[in-house]
N, C-alpha and C. Protein backbone atom coordinates (compact mmCIF):
# COMPACT_ATOMS: atom_id res chain seq x y z
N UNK A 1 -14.76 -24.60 -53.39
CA UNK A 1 -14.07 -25.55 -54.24
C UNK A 1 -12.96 -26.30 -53.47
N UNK A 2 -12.04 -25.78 -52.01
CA UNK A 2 -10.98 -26.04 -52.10
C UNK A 2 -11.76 -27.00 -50.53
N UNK A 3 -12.27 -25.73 -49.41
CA UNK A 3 -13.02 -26.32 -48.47
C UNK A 3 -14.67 -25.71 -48.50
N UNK A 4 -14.95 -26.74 -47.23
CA UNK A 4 -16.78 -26.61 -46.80
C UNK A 4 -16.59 -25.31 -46.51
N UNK A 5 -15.61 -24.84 -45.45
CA UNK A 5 -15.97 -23.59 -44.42
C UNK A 5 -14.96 -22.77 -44.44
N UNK A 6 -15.31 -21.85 -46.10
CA UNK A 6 -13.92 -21.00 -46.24
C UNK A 6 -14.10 -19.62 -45.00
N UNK A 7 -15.71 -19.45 -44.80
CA UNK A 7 -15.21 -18.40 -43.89
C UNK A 7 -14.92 -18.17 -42.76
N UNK A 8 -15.05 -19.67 -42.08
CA UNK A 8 -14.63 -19.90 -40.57
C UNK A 8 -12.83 -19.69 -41.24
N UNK A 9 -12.17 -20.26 -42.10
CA UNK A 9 -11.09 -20.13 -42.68
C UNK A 9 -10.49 -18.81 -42.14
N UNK A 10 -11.43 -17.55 -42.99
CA UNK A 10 -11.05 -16.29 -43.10
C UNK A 10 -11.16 -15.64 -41.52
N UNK A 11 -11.88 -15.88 -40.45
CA UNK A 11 -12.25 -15.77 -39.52
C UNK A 11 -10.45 -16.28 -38.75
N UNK A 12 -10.21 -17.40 -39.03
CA UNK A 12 -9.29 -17.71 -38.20
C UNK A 12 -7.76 -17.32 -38.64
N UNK A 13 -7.84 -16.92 -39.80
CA UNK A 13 -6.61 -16.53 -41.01
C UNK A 13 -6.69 -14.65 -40.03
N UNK A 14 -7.65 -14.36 -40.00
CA UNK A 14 -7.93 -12.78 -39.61
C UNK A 14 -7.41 -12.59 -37.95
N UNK A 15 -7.97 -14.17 -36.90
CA UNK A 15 -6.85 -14.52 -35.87
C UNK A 15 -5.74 -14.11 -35.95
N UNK A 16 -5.05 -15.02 -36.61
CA UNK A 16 -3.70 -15.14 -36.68
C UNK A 16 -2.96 -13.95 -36.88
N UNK A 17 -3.23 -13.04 -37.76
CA UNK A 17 -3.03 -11.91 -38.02
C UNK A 17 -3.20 -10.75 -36.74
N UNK A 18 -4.14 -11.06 -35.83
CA UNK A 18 -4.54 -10.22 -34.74
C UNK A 18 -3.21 -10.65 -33.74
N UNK A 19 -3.29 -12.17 -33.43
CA UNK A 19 -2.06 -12.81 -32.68
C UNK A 19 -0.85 -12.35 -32.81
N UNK A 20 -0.57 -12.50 -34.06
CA UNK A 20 1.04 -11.85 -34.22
C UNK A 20 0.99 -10.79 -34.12
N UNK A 21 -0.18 -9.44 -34.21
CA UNK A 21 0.48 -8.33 -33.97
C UNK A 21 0.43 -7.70 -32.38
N UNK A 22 0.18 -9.08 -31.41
CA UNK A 22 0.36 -8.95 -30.15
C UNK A 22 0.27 -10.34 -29.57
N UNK A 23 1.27 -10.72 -29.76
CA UNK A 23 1.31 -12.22 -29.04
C UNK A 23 1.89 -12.05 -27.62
N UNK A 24 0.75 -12.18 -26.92
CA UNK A 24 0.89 -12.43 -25.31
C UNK A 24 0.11 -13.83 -25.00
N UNK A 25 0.74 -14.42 -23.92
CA UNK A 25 0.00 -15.78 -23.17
C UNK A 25 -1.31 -15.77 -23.53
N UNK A 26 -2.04 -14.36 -23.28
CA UNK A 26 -3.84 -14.32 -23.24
C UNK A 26 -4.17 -14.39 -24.71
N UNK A 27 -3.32 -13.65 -25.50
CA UNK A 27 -4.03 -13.74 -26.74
C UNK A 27 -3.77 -15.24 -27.46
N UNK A 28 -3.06 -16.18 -26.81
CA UNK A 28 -2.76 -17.22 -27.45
C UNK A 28 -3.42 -18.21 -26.89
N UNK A 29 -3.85 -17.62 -25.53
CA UNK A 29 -4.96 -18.86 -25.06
C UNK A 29 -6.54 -18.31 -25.81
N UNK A 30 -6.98 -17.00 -26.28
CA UNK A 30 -7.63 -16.94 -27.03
C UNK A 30 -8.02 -17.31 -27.93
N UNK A 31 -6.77 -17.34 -28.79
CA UNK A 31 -6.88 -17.83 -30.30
C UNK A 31 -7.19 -19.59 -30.13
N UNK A 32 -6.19 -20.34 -28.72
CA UNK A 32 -6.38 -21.58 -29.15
C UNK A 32 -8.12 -21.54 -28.81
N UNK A 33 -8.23 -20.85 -27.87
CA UNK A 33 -10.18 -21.39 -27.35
C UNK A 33 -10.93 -21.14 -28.75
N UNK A 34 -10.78 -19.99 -29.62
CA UNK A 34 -11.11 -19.16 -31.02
C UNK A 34 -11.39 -20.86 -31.63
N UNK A 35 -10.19 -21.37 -32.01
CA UNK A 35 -9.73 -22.46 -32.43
C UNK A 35 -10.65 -23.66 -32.22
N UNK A 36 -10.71 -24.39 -31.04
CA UNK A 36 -11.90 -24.97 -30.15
C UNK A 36 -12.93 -24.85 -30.66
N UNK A 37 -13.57 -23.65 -30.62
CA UNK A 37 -15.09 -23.51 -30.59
C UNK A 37 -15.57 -23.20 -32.35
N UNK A 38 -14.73 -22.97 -33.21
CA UNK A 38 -14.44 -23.43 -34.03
C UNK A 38 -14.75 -24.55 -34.39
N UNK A 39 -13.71 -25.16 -34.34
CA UNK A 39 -13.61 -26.73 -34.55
C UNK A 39 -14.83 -27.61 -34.28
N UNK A 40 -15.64 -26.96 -33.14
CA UNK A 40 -16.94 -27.82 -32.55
C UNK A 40 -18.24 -27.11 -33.41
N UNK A 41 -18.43 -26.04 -33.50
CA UNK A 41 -19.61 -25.41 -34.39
C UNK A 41 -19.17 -26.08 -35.59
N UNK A 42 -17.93 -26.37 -36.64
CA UNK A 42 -17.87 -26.88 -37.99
C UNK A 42 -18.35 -28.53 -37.27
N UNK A 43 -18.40 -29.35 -36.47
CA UNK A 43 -18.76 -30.62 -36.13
C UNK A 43 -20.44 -30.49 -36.45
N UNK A 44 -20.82 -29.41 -35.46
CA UNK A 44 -22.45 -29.83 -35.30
C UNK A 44 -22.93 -29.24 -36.60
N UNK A 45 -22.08 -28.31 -37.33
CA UNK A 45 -23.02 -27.82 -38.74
C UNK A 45 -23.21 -28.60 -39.52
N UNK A 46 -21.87 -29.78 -39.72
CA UNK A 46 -21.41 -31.02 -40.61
C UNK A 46 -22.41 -32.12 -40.30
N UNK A 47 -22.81 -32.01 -38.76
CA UNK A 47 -24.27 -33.62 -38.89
C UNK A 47 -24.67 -32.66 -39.31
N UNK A 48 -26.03 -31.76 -38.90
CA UNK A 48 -26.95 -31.12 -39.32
C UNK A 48 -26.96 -31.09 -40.62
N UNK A 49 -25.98 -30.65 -41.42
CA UNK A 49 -26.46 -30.38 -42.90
C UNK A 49 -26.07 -31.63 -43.53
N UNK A 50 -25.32 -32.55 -43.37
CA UNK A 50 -25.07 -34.36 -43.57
C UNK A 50 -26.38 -34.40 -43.78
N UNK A 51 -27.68 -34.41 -43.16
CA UNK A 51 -28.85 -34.81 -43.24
C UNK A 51 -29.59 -34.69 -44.49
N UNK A 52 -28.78 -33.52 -45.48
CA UNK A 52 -29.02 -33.46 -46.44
C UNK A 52 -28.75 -33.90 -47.83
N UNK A 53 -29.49 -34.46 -48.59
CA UNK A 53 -28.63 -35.02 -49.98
C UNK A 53 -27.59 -33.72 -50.62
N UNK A 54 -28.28 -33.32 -50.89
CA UNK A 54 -26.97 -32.12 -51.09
C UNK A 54 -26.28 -31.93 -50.73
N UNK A 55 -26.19 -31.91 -49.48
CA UNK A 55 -24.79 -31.63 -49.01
C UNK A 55 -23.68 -32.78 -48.70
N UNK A 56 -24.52 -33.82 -48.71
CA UNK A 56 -24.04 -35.07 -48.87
C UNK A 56 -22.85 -34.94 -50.16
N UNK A 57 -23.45 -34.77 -51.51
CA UNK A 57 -22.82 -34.61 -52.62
C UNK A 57 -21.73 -33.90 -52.71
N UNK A 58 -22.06 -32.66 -51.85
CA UNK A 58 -21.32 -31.51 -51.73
C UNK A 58 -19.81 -31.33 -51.06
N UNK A 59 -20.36 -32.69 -50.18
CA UNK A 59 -19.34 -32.99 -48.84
C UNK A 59 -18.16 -34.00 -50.02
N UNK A 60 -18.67 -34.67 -50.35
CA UNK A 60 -17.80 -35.81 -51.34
C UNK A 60 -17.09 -35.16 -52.38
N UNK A 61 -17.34 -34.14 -52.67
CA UNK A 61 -16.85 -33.41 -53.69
C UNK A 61 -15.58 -31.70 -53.50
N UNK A 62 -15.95 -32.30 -51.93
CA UNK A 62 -15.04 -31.06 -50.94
C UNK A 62 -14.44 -31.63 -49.81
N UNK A 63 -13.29 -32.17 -50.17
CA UNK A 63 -12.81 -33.16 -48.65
C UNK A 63 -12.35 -32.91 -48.10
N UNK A 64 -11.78 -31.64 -48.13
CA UNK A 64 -11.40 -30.81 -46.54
C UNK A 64 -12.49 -29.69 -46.10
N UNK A 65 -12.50 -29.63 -44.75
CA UNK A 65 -13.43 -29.02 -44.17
C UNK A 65 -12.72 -27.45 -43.96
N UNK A 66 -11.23 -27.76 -43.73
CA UNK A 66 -11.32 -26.01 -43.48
C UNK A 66 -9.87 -25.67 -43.73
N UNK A 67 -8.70 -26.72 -43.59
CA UNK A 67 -7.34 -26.40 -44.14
C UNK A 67 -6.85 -27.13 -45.35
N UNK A 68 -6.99 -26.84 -47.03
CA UNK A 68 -6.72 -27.95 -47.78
C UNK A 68 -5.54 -28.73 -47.59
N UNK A 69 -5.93 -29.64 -47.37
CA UNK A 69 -4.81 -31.17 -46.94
C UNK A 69 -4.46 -31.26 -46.07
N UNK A 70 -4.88 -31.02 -45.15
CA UNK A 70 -4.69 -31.13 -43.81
C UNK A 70 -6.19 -31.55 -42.72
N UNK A 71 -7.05 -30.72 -43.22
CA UNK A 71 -8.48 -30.68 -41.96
C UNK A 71 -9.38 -30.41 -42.79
């Protein structure tokens, strides 16, 4: 209802939580790469399933992809 990809959401919400309870340089260049590859799998899932009327509808009716009001 709120986004497309609540569980990449929960995936990166579950990050953050890992980060702070050890934030070192590595785990923060982790999380940003986490972040990245992320960001690029929600790109190629978004054409791929675009192709579809449904999700077409689906997409118009859900306008953030993964942070409400923001992304």
């Amino acid at each position: 209802k709120y986004v497309r990809h609540p569980i990449y959401l929960g995936y990166l919400v579950s990050a953050i939580g890992a980060l702070m309870l050890s934030l070192t340089v590595h785990n923060l260049l982790v999380f940003t790469l986490l972040c990245l590859l992320t960001s690029i799998r929600i790109r190629y899932e978004e054409y791929e399933l675009s192709k579809s009327p449904d999700y077409k509808l689906f997409k118009s009716n859900t306008p953030y992809k993964l942070i409400p009001k923001v992304y």
